[in-house]
Protein backbone atom coordinates (compact mmCIF):
# COMPACT_ATOMS: atom_id res chain seq x y z
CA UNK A 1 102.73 72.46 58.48
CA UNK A 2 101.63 75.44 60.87
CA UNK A 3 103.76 76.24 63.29
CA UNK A 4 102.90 78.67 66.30
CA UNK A 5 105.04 79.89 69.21
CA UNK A 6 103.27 80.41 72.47
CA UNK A 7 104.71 82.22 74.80
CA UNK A 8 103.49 83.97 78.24
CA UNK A 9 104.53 85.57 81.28
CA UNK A 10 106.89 87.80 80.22
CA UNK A 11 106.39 90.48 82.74
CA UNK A 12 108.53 93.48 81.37
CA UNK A 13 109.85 95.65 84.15
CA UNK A 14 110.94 91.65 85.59
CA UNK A 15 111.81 90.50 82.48
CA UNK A 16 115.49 88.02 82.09
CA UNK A 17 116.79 89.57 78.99
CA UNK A 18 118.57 86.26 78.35
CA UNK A 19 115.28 84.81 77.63
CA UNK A 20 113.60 87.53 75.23
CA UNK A 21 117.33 87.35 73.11
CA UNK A 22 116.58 83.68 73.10
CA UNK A 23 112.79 83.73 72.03
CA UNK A 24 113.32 86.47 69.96
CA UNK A 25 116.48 84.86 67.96
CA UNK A 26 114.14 81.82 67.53
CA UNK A 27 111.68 83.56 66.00
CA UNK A 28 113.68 85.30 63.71
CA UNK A 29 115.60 82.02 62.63
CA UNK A 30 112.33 79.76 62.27
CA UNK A 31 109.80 82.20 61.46
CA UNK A 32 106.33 80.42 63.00
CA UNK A 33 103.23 81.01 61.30
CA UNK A 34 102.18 83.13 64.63
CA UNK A 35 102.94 83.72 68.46
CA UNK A 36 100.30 83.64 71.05
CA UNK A 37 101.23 85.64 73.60
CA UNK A 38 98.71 84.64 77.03
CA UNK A 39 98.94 87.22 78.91
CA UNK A 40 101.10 88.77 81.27
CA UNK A 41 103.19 91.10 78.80
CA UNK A 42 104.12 93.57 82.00
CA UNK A 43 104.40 93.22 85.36
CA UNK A 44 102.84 96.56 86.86
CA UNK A 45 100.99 98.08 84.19
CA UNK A 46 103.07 100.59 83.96
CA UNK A 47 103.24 103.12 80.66
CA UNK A 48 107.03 102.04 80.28
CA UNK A 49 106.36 98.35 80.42
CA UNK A 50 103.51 98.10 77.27
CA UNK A 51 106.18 100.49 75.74
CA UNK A 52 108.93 97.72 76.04
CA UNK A 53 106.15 94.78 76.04
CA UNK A 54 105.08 96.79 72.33
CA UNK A 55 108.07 97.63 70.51
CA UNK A 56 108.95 93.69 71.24
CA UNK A 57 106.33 91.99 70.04
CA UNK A 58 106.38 94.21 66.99
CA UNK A 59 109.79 93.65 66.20
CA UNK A 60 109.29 89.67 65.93
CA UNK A 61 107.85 90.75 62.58
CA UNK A 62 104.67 87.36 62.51
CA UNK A 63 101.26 88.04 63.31
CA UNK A 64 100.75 88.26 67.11
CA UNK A 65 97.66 88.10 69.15
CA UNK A 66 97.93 89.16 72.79
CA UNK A 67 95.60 88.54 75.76
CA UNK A 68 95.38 90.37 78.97
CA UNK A 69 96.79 89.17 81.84
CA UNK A 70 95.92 89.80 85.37
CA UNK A 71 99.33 91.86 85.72
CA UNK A 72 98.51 94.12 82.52
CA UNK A 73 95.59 95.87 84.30
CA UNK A 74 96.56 98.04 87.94
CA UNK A 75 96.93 96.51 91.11
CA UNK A 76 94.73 96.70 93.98
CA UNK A 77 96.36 99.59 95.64
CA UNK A 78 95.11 101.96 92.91
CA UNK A 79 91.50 101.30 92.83
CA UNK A 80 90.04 104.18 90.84
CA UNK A 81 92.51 103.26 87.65
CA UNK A 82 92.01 99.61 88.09
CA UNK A 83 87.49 99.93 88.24
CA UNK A 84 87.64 103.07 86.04
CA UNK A 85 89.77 103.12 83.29
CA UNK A 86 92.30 99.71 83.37
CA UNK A 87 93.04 99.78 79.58
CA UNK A 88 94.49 103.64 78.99
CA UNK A 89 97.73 102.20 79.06
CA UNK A 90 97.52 99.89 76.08
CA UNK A 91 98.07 101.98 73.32
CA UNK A 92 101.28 100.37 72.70
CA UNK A 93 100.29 96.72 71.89
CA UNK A 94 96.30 97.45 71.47
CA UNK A 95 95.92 96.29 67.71
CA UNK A 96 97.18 93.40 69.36
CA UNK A 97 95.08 92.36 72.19
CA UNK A 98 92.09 89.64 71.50
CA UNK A 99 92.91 89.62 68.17
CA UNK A 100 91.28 86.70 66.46
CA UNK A 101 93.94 84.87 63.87
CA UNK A 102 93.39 82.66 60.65
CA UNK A 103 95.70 80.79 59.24
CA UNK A 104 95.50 77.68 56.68
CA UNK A 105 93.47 75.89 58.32
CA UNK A 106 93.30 77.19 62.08
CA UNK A 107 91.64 79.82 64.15
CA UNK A 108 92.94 81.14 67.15
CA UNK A 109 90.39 82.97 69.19
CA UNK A 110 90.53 85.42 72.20
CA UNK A 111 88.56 84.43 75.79
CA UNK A 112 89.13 87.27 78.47
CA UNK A 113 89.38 85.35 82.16
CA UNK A 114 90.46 88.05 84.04
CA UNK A 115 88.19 90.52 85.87
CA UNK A 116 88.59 93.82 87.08
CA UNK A 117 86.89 93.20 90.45
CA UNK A 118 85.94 89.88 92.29
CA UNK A 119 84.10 88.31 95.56
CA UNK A 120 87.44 87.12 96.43
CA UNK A 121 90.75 88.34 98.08
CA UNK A 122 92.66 87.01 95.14
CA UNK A 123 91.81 89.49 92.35
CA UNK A 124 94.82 87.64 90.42
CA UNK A 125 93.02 84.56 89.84
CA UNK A 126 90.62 83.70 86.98
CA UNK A 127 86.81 84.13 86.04
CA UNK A 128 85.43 83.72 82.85
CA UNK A 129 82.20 85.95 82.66
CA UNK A 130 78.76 84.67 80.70
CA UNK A 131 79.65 87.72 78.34
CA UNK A 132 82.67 86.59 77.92
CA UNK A 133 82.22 82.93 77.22
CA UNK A 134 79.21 84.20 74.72
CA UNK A 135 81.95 86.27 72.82
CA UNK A 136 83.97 83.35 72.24
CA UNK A 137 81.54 81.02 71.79
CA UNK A 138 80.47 83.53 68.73
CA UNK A 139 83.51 83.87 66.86
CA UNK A 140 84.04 80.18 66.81
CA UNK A 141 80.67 79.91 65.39
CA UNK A 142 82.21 81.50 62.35
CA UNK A 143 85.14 79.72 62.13
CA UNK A 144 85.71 78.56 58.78
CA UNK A 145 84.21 74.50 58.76
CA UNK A 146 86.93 71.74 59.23
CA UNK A 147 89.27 74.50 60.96
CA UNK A 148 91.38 73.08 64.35
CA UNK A 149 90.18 75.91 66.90
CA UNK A 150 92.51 76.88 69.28
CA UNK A 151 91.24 79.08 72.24
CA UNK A 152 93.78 82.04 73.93
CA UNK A 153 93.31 82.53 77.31
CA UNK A 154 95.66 84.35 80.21
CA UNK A 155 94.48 81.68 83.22
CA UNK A 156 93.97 77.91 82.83
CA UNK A 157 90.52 77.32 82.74
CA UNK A 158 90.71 74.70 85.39
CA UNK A 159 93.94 73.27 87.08
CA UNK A 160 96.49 71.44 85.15
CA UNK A 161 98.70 69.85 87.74
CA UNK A 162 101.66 72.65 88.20
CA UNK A 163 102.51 74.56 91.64
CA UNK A 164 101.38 77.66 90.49
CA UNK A 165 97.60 77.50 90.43
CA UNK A 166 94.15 79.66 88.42
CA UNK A 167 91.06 78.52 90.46
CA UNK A 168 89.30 80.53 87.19
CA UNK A 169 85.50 80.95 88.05
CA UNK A 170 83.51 79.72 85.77
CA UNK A 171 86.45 77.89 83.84
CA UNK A 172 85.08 74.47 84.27
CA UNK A 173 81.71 75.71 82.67
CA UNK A 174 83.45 77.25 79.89
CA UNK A 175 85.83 74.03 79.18
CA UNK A 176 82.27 72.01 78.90
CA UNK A 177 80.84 74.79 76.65
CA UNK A 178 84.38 75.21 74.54
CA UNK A 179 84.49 71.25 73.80
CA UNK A 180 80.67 71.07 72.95
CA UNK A 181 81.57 73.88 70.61
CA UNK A 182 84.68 72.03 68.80
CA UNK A 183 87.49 73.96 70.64
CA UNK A 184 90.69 71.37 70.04
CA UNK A 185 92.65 73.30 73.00
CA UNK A 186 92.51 76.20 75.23
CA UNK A 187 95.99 77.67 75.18
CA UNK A 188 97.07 79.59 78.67
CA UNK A 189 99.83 81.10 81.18
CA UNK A 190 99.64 82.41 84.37
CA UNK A 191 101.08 79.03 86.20
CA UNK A 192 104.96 79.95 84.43
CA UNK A 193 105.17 76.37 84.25
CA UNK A 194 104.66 74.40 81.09
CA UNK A 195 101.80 71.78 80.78
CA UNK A 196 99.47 70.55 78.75
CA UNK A 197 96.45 67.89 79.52
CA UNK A 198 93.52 66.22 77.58
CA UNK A 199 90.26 66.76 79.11
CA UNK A 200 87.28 65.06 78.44
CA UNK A 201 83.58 66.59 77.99
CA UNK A 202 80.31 65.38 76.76
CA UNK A 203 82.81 62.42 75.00
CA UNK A 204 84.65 65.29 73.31
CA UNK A 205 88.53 65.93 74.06
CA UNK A 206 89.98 69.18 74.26
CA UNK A 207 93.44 70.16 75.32
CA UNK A 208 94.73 72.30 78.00
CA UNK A 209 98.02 73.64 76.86
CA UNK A 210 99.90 76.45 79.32
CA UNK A 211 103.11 77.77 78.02
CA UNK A 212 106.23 78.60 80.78
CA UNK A 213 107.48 82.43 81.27
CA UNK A 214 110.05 84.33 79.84
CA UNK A 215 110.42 86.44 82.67
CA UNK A 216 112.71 86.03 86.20
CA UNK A 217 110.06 84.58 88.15
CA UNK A 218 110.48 81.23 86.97
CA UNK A 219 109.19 78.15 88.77
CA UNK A 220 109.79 74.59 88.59
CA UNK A 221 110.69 75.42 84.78
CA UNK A 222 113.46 77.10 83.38
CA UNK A 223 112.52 80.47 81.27
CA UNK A 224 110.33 78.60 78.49
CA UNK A 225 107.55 78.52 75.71
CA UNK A 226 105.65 76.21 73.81
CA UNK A 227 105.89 75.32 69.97
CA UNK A 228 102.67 73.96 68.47
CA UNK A 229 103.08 72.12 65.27
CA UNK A 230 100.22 71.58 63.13
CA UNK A 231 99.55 69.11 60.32
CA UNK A 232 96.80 67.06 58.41
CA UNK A 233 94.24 68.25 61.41
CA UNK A 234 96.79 67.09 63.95
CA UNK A 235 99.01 68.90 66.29
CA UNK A 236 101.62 68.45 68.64
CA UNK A 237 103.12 70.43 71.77
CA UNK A 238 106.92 70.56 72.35
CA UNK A 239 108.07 72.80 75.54
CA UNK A 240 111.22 74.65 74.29
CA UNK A 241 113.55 75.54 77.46
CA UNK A 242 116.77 77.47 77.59
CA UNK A 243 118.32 74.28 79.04
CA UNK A 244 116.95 71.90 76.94
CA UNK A 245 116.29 71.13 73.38
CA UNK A 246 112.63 71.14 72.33
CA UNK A 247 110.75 67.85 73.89
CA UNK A 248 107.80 66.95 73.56
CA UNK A 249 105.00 67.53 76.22
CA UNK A 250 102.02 65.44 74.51
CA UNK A 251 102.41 63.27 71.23
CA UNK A 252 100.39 64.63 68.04
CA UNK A 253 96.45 63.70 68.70
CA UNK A 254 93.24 64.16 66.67
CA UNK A 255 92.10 67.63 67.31
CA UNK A 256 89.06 69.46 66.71
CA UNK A 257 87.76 68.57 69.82
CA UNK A 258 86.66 65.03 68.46
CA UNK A 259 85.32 61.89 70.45
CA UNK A 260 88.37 59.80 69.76
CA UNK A 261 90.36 60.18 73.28
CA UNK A 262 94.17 58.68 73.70
């Protein structure tokens, strides 16, 4: 069985230290195949933060792949770093970021869905690019055949029911796109609330999965992440709170992005 931890939100700099001990203590005592981190490692960008964000998600000693969240590049109110060089401050965690992940028999592969300008007020929302989408659509054209796909993304590409909402342009393109492709999910944060949701495209199903945060600006959900399990091409989600035991979100279907629903 593969096993991943996905975890989001952390926002270092309004990070609960309670809940990194916790996550990291887990890790160390189960040892998962990989974490997905979606996004969100810092809150302001700041040098200090990717430091912290870094020397964590080294220290969890398992293959991590980051993505960028809309927090990780500068805020509005300094324009010139934000349009002209949002990235500088990545050194820390930059082998890291989008990094595409094999493991027996899955793939986990990056999709960038934040933007460094809009035609919006909300620059924190979503918006998956045609460049983008064609860069992920590539590297799961060479996904090794009869791999599960799973797809890493900061926003949800369209809404899954929580409070906190994405309203990611182009998302509901790049769901159709992702299923006809053989995505099995598209794993996500940004909402700090747990969910995760079977959509249905072109008689293809492919899940929506968004892990909870880890930081102090918790939701409906206390501090949180997911564990995926993976077996025999299945896979399950269980939402692991510091209240709770693990429980399960969504029972074990076929993946792959089949035309069997549930």
């Amino acid at each position: 069985m593969i096993r991943l931890f996905h975890v989001s939100d952390v926002h270092f700099g309004a990070e609960d230290p309670a809940a990194i001990a916790w996550f990291t203590a887990l890790v160390a005592a189960e040892r998962p195949d990989a974490v997905v981190m979606t996004g969100d490692l810092t809150m302001r960008a700041t040098k200090r933060e990717f430091r912290l964000g870094g020397e964590w998600l080294t220290s969890l000693g398992v293959p991590v792949t980051l993505e960028v969240g809309n927090h990780d590049i500068p805020y509005y109110w300094d324009p010139f770093r934000r349009l002209l060089s949002p990235y500088r401050r990545y050194a820390a965690v930059e082998r890291m970021i989008e990094r595409p992940l094999d493991l027996p028999g899955v793939t986990i592969v990056p999709l960038k869905t934040i933007a460094r300008a809009q035609w919006r007020w909300d620059w924190s929302k979503g918006r998956v690019s045609r460049s983008a989408l064609d860069a992920t659509l590539a590297l799961i054209a060479d996904v090794p055949a009869g791999n599960l796909i799973f797809v890493a993304a900061h926003h949800p590409l369209i809404e899954g029911g929580t409070t906190g909402t994405a309203r990611t342009h182009g998302g509901d393109t790049a769901m159709t796109a992702l299923a006809n492709a053989g995505a099995a999910a598209v794993l996500s944060g940004h909402v700090h609330d747990p969910f995760d949701v079977a959509v249905e495209r072109d008689g293809r199903v492919v899940r929506m999965i968004g892990a909870g945060t880890l930081s102090k600006r918790t939701r409906k959900t206390p501090p949180a992440f997911n564990e995926i399990r993976i077996e025999g091409g299945r896979f399950e989600t269980l939402a692991r709170t510091m209240s709770d035991a693990a429980k399960r979100v969504v029972g074990d279907e076929a993946g792959g992005g089949g035309a069997d629903g549930y």
